[in-house]
Each structure stands twice: as structure tokens, then as C-alpha cells.
N, C-alpha and C. Protein backbone atom coordinates (compact mmCIF):
# COMPACT_ATOMS: atom_id res chain seq x y z
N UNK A 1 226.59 -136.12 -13.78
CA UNK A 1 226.25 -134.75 -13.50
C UNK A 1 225.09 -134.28 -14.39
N UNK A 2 225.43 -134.89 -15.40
CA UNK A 2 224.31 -134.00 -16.29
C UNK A 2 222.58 -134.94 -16.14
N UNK A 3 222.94 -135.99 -15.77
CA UNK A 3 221.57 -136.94 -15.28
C UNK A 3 221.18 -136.29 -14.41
N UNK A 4 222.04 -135.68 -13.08
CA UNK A 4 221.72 -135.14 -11.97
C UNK A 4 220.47 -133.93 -12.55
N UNK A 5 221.30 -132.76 -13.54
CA UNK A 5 220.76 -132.01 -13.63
C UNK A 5 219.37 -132.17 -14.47
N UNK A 6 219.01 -133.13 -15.11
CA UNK A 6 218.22 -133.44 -15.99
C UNK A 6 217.13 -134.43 -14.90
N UNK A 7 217.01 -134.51 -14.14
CA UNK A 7 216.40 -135.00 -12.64
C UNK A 7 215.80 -133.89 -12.33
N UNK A 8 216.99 -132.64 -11.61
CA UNK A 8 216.47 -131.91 -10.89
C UNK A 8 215.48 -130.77 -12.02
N UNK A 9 215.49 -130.69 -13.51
CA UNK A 9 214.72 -130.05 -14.37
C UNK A 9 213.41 -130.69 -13.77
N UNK A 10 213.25 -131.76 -14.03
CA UNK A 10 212.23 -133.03 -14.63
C UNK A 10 211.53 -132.46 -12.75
N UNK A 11 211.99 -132.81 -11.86
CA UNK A 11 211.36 -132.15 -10.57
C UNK A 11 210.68 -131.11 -10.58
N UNK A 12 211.55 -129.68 -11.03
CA UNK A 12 210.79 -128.52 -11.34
C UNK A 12 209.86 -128.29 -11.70
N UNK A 13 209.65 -129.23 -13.34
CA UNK A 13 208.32 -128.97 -14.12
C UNK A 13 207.67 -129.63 -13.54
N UNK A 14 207.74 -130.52 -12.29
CA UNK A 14 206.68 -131.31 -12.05
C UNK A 14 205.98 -130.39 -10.82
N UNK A 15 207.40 -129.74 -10.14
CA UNK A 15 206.50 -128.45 -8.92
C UNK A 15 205.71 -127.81 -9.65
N UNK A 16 206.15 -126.97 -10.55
CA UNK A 16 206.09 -125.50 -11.35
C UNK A 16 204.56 -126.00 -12.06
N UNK A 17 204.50 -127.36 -13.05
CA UNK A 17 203.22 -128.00 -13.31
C UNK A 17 201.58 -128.00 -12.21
N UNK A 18 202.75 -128.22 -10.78
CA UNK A 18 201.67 -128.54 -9.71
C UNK A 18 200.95 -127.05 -9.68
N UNK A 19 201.90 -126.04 -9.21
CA UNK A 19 201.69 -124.61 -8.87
C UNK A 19 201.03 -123.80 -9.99
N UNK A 20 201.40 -124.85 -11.57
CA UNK A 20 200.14 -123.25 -12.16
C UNK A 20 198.78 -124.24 -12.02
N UNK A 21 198.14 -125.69 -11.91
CA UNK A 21 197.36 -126.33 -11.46
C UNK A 21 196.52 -125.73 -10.23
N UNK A 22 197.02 -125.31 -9.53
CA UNK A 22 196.72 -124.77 -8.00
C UNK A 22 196.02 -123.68 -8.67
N UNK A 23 197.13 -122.49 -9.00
CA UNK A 23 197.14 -121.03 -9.41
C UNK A 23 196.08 -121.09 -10.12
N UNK A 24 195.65 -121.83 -10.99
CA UNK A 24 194.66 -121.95 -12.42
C UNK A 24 193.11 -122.06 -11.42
N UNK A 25 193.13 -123.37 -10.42
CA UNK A 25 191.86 -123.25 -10.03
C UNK A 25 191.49 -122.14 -9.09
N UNK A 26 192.49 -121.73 -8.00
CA UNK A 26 192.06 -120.12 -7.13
C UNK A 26 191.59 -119.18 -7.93
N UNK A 27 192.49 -118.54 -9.21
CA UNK A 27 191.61 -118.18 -9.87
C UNK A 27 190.54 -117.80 -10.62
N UNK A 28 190.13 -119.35 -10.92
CA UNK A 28 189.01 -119.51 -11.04
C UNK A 28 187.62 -119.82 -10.14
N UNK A 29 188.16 -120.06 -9.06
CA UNK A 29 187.43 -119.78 -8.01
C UNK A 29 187.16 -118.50 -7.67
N UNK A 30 187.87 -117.71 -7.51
CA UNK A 30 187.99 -116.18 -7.59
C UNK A 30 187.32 -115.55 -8.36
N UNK A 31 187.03 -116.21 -9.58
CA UNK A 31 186.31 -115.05 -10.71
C UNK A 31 185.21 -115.62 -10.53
N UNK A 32 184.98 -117.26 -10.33
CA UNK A 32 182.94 -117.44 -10.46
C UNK A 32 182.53 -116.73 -9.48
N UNK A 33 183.50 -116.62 -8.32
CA UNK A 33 182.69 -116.32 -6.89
C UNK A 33 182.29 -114.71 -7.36
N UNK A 34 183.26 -113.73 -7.87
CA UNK A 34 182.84 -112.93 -8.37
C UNK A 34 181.58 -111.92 -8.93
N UNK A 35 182.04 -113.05 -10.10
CA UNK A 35 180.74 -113.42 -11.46
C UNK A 35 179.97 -113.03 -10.94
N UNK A 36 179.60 -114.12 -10.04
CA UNK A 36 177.91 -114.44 -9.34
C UNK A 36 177.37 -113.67 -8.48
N UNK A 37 178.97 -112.57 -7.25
CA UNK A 37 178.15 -111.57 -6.65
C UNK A 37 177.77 -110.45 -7.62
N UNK A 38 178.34 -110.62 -9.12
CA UNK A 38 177.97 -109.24 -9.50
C UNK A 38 177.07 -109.18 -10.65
N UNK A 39 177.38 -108.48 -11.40
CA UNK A 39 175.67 -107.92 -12.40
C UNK A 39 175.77 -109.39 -13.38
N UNK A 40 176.29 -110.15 -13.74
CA UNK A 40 176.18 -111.70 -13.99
C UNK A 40 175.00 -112.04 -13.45
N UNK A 41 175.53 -112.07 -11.93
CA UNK A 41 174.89 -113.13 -11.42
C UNK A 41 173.71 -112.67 -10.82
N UNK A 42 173.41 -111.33 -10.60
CA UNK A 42 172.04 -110.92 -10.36
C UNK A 42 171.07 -110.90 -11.59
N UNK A 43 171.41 -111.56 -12.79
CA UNK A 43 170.86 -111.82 -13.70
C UNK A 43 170.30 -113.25 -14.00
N UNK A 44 171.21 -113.95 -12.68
CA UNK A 44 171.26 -115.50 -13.00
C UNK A 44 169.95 -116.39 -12.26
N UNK A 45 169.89 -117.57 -12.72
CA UNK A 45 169.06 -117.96 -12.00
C UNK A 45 168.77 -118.24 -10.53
N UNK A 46 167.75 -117.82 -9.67
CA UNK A 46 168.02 -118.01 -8.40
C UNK A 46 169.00 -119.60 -7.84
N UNK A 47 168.61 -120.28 -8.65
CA UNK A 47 168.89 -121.37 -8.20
C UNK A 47 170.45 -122.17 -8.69
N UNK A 48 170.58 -121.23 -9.80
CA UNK A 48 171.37 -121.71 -10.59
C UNK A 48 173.31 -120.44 -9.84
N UNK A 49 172.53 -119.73 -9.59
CA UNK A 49 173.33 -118.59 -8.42
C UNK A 49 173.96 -119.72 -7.38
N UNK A 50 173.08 -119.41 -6.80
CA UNK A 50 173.37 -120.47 -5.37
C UNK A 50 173.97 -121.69 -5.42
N UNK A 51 173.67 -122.90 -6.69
CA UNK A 51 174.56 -123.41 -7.05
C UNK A 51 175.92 -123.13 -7.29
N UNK A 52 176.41 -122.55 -7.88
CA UNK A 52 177.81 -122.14 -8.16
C UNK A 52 178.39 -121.01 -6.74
N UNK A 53 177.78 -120.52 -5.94
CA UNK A 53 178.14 -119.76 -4.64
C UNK A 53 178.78 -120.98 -3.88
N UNK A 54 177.42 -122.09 -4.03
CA UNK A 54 178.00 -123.34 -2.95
C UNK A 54 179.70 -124.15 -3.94
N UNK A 55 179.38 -124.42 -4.92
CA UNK A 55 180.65 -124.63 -5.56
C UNK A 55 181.85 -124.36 -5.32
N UNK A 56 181.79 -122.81 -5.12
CA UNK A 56 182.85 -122.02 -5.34
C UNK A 56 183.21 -122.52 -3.66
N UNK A 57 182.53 -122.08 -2.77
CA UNK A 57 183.13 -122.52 -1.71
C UNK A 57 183.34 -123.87 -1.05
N UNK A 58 182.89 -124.70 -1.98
CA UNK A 58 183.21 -125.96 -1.89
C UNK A 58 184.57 -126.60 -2.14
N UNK A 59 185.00 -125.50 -3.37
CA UNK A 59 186.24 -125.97 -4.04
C UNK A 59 187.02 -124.81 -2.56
N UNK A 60 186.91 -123.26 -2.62
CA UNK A 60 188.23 -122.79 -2.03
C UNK A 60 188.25 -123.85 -0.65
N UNK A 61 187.24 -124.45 0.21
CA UNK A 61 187.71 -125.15 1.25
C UNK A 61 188.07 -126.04 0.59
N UNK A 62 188.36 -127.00 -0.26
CA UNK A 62 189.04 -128.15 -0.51
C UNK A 62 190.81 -127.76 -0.38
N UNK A 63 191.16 -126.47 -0.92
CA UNK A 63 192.28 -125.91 -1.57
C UNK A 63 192.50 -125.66 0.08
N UNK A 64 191.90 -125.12 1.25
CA UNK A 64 192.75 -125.23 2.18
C UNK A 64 193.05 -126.14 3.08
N UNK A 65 191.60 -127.34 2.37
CA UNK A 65 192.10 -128.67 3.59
C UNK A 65 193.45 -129.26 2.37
N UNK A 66 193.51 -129.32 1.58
CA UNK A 66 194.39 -129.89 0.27
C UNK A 66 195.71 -129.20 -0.37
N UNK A 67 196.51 -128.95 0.92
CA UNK A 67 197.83 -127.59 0.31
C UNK A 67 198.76 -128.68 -0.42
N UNK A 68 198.60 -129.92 -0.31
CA UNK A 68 199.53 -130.68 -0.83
C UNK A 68 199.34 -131.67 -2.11
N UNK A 69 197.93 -131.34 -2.32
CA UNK A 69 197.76 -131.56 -3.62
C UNK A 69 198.30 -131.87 -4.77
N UNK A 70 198.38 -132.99 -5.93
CA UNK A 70 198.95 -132.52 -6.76
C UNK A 70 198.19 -132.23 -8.32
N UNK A 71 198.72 -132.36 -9.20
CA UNK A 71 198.24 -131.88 -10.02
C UNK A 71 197.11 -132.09 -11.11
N UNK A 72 197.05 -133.35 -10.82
CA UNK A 72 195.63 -134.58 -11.50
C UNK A 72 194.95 -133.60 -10.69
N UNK A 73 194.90 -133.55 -9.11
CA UNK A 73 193.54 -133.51 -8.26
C UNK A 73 193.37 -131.77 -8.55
N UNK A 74 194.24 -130.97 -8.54
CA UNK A 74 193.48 -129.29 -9.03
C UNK A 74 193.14 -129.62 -10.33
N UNK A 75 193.54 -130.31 -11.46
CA UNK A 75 192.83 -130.62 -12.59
C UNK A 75 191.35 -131.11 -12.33
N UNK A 76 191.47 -131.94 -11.52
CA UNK A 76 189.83 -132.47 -11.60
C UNK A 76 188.97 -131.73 -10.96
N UNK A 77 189.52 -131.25 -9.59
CA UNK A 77 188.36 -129.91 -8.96
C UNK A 77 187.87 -128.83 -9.70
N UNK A 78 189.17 -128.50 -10.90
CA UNK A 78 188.70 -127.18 -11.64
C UNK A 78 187.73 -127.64 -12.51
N UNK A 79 187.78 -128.80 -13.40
CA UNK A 79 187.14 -129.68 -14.31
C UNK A 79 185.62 -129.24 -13.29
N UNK A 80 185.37 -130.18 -11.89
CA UNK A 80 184.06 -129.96 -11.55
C UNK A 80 183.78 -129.18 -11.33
N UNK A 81 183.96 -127.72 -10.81
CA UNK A 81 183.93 -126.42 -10.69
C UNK A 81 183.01 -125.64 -11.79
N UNK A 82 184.17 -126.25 -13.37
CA UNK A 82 183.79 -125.29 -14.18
C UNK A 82 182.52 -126.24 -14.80
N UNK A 83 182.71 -126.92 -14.93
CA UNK A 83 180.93 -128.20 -14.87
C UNK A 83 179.83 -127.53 -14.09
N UNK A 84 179.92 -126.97 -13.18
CA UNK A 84 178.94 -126.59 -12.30
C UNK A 84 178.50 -124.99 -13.20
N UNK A 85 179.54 -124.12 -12.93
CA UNK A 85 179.28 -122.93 -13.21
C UNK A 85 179.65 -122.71 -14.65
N UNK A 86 180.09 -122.89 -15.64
CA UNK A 86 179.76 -123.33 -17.25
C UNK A 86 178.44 -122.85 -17.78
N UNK A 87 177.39 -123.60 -17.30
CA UNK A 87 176.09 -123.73 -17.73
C UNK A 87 175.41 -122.32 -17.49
N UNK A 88 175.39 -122.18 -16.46
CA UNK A 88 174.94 -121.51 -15.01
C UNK A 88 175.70 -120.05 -15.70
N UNK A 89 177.06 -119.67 -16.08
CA UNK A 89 176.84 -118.26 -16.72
C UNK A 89 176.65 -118.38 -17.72
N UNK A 90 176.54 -119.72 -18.56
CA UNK A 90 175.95 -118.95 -20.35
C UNK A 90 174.72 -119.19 -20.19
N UNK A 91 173.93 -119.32 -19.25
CA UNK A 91 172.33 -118.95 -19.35
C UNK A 91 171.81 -117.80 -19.21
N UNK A 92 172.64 -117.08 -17.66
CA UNK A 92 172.83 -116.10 -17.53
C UNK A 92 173.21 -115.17 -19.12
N UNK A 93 173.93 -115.36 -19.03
CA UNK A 93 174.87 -114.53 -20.34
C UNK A 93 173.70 -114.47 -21.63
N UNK A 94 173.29 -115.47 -21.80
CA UNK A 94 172.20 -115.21 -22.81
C UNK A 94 171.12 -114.66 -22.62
N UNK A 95 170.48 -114.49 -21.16
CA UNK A 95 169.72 -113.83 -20.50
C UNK A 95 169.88 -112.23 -20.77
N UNK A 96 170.92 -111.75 -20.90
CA UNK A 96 171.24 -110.10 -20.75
C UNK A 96 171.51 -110.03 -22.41
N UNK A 97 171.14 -110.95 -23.14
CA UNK A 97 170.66 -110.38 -24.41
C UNK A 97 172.65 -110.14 -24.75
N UNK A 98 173.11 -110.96 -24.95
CA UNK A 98 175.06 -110.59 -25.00
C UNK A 98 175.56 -111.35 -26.32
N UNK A 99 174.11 -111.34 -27.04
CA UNK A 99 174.57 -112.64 -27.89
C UNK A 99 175.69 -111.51 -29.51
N UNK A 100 176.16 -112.07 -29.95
CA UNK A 100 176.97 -111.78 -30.81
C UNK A 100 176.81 -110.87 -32.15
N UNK A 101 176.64 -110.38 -32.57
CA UNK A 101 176.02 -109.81 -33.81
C UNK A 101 176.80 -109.65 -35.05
N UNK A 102 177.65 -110.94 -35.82
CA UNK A 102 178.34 -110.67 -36.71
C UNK A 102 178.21 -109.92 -38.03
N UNK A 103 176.92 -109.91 -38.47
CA UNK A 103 176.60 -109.22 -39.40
C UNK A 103 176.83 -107.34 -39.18
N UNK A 104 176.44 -107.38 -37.97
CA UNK A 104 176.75 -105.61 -37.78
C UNK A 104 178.35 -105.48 -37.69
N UNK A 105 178.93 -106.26 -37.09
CA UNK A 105 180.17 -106.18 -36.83
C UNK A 105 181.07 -105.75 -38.62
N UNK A 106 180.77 -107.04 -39.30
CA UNK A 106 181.21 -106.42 -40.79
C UNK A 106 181.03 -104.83 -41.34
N UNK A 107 179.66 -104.37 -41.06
CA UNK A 107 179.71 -103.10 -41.92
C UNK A 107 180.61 -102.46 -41.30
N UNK A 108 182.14 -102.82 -39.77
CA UNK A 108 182.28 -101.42 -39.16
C UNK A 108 183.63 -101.55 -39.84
N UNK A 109 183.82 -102.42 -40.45
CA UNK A 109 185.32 -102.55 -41.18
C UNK A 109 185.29 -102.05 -42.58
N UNK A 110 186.14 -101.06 -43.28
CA UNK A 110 186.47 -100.45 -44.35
C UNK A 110 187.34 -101.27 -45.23
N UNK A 111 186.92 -101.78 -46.03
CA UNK A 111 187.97 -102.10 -47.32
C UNK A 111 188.72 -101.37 -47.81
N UNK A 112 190.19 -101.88 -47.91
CA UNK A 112 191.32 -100.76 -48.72
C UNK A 112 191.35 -100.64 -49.81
């Protein structure tokens, strides 16, 4: 009985594993596609845009020819996904001048 139940765990995490795999890349499909229609990506490179537009819908049609997927393969689509569009918003991103400013950041903190 208790093998039984220690089976049917070991199953679960292996669904529940598959499903945040899935969940993890829609999402992230969801936000580049985003990204890129919005003030990101009208910042981005023409070319470097359109790249990650085609991506993004490269991957959500994979996810509906692929409902049975498991969890290596949404690992590796998200892997190439975020390979594609990675680059493509921190160029962007450095483009709109977003870069960090630690030194100002210190003077806004008060010592006790």
C-alpha cells in the first residue's frame, strides 16, 4: 500500500513537473509577444522585433500542435525562445537609456 502510494506521488510530480513546464513557457510566450508590441519593442530593433514576433509564434504554434508534450521538450522550446528574445530586449533595454545608477541610489538611504 504504501509503494502504491509512493508511485502514485512520484506520477504527480511528474504531471504537476510537466504542467508548470508548459505554464512557464505560455507565459513566456505571452510576455515577449507583449514586450515587443509595446513601448519595448517600439524601441527595438527593426529586425531584431520581428525576430522575436516570429519566435513567439513559432513557439505558441508548437504548444498547440504539442498538447502532449513533456517536460524536457517545454524546457527546450523555452530555452530557444528565450535565446532568441534575451538579446533582442537587453539591446532594446539599453537603448531607452534603463541602465542602473547605483551610486545615486546610495545617497537615498539614511543611516541610523
Amino acid at each position: 500500500m504504501v509503494q502504491e502510494a509512493e508511485e502514485f506521488a512520484a506520477e504527480d510530480r511528474k504531471v504537476r513537473d510537466k504542467v508548470d513546464a508548459r505554464n512557464k513557457l505560455e507565459a513566456y510566450v505571452y510576455s515577449a509577444r507583449t514586450t515587443a508590441d509595446g513601448e519595448l519593442g517600439a524601441k527595438m530593433d527593426g529586425g531584431d522585433r520581428e525576430r522575436v514576433k516570429e519566435a513567439t509564434r513559432e513557439a505558441s504554434e508548437w504548444l498547440e500542435a504539442n498538447p502532449d508534450a513533456d517536460k524536457d521538450d517545454y524546457t527546450e522550446k523555452l530555452k530557444e525562445l528565450k535565446d532568441v528574445c534575451s538579446p533582442a530586449f537587453a539591446a532594446a533595454y539599453g537603448n531607452t537609456g534603463g541602465g542602473h545608477d547605483d551610486a545615486a541610489e546610495d545617497h537615498d538611504h539614511d543611516e541610523l
